[in-house]
Protein backbone atom coordinates (compact mmCIF):
# COMPACT_ATOMS: atom_id res chain seq x y z
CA UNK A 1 46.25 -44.71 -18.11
CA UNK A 2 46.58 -47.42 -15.93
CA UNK A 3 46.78 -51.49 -16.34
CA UNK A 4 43.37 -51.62 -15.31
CA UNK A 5 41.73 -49.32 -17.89
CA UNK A 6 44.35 -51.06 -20.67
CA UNK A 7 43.04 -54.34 -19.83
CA UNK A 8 39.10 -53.24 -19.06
CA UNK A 9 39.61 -51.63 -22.90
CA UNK A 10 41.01 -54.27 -24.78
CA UNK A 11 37.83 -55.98 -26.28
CA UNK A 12 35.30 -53.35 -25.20
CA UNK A 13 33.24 -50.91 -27.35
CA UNK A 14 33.92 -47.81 -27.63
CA UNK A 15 37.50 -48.39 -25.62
CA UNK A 16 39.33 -47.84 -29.03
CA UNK A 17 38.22 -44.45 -29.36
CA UNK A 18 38.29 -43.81 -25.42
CA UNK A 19 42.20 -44.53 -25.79
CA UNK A 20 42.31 -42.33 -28.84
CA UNK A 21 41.21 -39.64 -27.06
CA UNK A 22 43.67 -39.99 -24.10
CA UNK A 23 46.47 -39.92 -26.48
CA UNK A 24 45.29 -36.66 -28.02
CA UNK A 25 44.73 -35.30 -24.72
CA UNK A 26 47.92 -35.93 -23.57
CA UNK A 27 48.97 -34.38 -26.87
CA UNK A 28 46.93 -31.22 -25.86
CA UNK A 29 45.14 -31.59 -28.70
CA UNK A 30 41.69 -31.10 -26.98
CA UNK A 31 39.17 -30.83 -29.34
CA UNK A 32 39.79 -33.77 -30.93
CA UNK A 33 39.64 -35.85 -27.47
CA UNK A 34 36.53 -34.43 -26.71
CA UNK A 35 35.48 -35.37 -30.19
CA UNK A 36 36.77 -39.07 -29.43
CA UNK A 37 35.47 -38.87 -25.61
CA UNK A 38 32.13 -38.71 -27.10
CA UNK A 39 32.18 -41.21 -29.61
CA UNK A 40 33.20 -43.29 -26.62
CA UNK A 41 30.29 -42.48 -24.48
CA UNK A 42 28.15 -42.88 -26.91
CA UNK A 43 29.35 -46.54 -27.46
CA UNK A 44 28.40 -46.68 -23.79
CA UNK A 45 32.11 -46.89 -22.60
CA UNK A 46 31.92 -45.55 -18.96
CA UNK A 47 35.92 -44.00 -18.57
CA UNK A 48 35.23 -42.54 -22.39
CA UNK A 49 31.64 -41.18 -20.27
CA UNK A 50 33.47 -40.41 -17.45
CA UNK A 51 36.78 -38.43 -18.92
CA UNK A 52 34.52 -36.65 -21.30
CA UNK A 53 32.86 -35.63 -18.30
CA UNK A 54 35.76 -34.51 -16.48
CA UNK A 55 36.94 -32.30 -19.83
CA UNK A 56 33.20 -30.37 -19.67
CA UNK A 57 33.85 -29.68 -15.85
CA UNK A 58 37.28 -28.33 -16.54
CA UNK A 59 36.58 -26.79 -20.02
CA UNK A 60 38.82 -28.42 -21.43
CA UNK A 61 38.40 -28.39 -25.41
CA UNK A 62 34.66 -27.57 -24.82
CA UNK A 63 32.83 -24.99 -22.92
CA UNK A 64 32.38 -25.64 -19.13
CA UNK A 65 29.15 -27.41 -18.42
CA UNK A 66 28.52 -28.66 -14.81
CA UNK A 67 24.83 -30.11 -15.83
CA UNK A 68 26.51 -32.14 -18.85
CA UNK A 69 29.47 -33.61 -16.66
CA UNK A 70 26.91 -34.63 -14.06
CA UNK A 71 24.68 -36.10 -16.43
CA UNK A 72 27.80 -37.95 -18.15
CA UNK A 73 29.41 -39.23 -15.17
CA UNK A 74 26.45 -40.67 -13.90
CA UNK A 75 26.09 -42.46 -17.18
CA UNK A 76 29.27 -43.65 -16.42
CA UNK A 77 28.41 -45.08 -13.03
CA UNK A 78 25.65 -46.79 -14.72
CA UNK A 79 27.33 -48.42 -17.27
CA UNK A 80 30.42 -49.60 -14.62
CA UNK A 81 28.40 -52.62 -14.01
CA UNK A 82 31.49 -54.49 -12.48
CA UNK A 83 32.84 -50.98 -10.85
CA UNK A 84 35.69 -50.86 -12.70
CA UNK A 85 36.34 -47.09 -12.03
CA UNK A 86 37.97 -46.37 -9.23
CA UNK A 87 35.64 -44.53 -6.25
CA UNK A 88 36.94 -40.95 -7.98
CA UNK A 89 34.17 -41.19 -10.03
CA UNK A 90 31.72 -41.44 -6.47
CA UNK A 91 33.49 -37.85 -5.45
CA UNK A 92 33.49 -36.30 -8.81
CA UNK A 93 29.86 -36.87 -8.59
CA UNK A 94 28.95 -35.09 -5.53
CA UNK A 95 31.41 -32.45 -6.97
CA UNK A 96 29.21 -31.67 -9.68
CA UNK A 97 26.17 -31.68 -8.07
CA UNK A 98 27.26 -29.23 -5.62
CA UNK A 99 28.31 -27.38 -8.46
CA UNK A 100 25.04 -27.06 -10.50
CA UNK A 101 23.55 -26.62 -7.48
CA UNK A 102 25.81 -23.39 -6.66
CA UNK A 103 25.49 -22.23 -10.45
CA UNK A 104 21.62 -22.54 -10.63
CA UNK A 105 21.52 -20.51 -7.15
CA UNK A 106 22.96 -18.38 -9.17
CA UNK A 107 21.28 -17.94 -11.81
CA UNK A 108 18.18 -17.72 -10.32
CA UNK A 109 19.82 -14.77 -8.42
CA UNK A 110 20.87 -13.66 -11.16
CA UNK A 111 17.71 -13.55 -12.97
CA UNK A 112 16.22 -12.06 -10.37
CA UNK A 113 18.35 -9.39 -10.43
CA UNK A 114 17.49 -8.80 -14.21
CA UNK A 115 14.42 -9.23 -13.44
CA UNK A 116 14.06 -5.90 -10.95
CA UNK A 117 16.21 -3.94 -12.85
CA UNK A 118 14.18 -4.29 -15.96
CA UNK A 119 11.23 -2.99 -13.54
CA UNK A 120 13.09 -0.41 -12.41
CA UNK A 121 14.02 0.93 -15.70
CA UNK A 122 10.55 0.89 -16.88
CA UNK A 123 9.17 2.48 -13.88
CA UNK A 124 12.04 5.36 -15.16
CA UNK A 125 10.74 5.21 -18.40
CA UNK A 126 7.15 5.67 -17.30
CA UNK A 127 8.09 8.63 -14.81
CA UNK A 128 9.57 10.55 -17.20
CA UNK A 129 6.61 10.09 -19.42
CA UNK A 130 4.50 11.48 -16.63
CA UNK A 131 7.14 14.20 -16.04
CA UNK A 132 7.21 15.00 -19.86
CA UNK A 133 3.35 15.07 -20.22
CA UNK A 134 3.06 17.69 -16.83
CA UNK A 135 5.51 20.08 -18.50
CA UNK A 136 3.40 19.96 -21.96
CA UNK A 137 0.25 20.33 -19.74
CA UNK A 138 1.36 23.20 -17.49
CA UNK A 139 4.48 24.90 -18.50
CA UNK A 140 6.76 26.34 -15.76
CA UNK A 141 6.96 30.07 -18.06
CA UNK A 142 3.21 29.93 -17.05
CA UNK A 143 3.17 29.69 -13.38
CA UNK A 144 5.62 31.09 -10.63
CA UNK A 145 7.13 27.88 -8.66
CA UNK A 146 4.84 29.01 -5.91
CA UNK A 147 1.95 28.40 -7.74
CA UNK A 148 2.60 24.98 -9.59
CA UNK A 149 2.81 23.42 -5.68
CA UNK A 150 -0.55 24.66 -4.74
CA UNK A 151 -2.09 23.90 -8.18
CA UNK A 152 -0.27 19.93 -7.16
CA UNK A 153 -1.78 19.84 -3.89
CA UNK A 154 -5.12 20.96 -5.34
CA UNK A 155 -4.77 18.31 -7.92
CA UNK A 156 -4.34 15.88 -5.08
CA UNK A 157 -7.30 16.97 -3.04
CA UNK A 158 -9.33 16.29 -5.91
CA UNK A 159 -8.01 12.94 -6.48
CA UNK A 160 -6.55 14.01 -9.81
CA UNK A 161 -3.32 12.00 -8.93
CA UNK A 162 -2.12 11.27 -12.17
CA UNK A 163 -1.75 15.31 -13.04
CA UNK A 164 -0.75 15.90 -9.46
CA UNK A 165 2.56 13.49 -9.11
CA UNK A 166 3.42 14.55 -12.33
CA UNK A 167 4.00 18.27 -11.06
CA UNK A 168 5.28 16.30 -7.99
CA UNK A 169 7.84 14.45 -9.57
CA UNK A 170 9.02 17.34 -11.71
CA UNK A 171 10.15 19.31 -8.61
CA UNK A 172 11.04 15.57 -6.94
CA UNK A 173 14.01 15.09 -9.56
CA UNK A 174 15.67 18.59 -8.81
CA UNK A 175 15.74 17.69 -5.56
CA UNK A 176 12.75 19.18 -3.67
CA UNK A 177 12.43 17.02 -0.39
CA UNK A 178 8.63 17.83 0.27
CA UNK A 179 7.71 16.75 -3.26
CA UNK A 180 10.27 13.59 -3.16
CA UNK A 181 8.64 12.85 0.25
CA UNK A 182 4.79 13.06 -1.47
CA UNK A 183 6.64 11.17 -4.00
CA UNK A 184 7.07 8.13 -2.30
CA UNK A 185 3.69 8.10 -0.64
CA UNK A 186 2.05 8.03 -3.98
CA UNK A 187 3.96 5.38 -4.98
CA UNK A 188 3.59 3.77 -2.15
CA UNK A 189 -0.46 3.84 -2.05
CA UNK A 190 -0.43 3.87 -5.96
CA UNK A 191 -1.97 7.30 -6.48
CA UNK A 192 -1.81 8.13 -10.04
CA UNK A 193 0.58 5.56 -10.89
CA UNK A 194 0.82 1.32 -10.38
CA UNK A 195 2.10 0.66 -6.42
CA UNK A 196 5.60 0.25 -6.17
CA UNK A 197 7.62 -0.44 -3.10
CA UNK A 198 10.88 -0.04 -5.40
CA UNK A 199 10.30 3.80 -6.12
CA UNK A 200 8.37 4.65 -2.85
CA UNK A 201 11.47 3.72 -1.01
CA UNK A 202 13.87 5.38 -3.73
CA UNK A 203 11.78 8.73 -2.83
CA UNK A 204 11.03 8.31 0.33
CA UNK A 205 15.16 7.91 0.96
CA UNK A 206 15.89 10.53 -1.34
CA UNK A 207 13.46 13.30 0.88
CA UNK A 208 14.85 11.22 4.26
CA UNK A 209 18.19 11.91 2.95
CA UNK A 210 17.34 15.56 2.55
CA UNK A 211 15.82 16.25 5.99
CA UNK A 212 12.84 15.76 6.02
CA UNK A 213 11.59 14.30 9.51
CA UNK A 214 8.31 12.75 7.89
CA UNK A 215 10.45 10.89 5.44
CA UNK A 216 12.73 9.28 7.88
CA UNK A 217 10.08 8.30 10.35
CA UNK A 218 8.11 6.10 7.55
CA UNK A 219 11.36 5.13 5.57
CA UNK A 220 12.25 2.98 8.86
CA UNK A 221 9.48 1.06 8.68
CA UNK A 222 10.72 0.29 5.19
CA UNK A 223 14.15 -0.60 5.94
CA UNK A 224 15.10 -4.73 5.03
CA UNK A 225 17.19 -4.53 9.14
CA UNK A 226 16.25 -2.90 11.90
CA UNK A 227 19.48 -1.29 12.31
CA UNK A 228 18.72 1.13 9.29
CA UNK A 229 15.12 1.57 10.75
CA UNK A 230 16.59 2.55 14.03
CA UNK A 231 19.10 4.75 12.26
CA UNK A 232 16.01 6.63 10.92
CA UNK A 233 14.20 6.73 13.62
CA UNK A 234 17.02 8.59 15.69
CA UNK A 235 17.16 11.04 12.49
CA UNK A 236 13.36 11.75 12.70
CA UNK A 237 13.50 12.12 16.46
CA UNK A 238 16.34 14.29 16.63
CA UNK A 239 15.36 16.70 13.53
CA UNK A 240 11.46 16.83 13.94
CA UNK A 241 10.12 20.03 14.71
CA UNK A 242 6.39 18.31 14.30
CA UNK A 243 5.55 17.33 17.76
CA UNK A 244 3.85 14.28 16.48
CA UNK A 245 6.56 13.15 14.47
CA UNK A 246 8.70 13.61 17.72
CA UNK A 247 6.44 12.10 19.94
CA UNK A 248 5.62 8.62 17.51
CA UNK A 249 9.52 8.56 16.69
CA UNK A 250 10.27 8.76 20.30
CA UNK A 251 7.48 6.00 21.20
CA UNK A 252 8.88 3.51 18.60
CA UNK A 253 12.48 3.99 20.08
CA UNK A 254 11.21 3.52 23.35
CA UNK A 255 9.53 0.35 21.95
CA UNK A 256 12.88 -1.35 20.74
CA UNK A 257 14.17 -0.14 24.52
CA UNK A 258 16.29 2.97 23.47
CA UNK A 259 16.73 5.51 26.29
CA UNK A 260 15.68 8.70 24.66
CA UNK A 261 17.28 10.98 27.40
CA UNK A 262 20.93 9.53 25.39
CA UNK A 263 20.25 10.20 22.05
């Protein structure tokens, strides 16, 4: 402590305890300055605001809080009517701003982040239902594999979606590319189930991943950068035996000026 805070302390509130606390602090006993710090502050003693601040932005006998030590050292720059503090406090200031401003990016991302994976996990959850109620429905000791496809697709031409992506899905999760492919169109028009852009693209990558032209011509126009789109595009171009697939893939390449003749 310097002469300056001794003699700013003498005969002001709160200073008592403010000094109180610096001894304990300097005895590492932290709990008890914090306890001390805040009797201070509350006194409206602007170095017992401000050090109490600085002991919530360290964690330092209390739980890190960036909004609290902002909120507390700005109560201390508004009770330093004659500026006693040294311009520390000025810096510490935009410190902690910056800082809640960091943490509630982050939280915000991270909420997000909880946020979609919560969807995602119900979407599971409701998938499974869907897979669960086709097998009850139509069991596979009843029909030849053969069979349950052509029963899907005649579900789907008769705009019995629901019953249809449920076969779908069950030959989707053991990795049939055609059915992960129709997969992600349903989900992606929401036949038989909400729309989704989350699980279109997981099927639609899953089926592009296993070959299948169709699926990595429309996954690139799902793609967040246009280098994975491109990357996709190539795929579909160089894999398609459909002529149309070929001949769109090969349009859109053209398009973002990629010489065909060198893929």
């Amino acid at each position: 402590m310097t002469e300056r805070e001794i003699t700013m302390g003498l005969f002001t509130k709160g200073a008592s305890e403010y000094r109180k606390g610096l001894k304990a602090e300097n005895a590492k006993d932290y709990k008890t300055a914090v306890r001390l710090y805040e009797k201070s502050a509350e006194a409206g003693y602007p170095l017992g605001c401000y050090r109490l601040a600085i002991c919530y932005a360290n964690g330092t006998g209390v739980a890190t809080d960036y909004e609290k030590a902002l909120s507390l050292a700005k109560e201390a720059e508004l009770y330093d009517i004659d500026c006693d503090i040294d311009e520390g406090l000025i810096e510490f200031i935009s410190q902690m701003e910056k800082k809640v401003a960091e943490k509630k990016k982050a939280d915000e991302a991270a909420a997000k982040k909880a946020t979609a994976e919560a969807k995602v996990h119900e979407e599971e959850q409701k998938q499974d239902e869907l897979i669960l109620k086709s097998m009850d429905e139509f069991p596979l000791e009843k029909y030849t594999p053969e069979e349950m496809f052509r029963m899907a697709f005649k579900f789907y031409e008769s705009q019995e979606y629901e019953k249809a992506l449920g076969i779908f899905l069950r030959y989707a999760v053991v990795g049939v590319a055609q059915a992960q492919y129709i997969c992600g169109l349903m989900y992606r028009d929401g036949e038989g189930v909400e729309v989704s852009k989350e699980r279109a693209f997981f099927w639609m990558e899953k089926a592009a991943e296993n070959g299948s032209p169709e699926a990595q011509y429309d996954i690139a126009f799902m793609c967040s950068n246009i280098k994975d789109g491109l990357s996709w595009l190539t795929k579909a171009y160089n894999q398609a035996e459909n002529p149309d697939i070929k001949k769109k893939a090969e349009e859109k390449l053209r398009g973002f000026g990629i010489p065909i003749e060198n893929l």
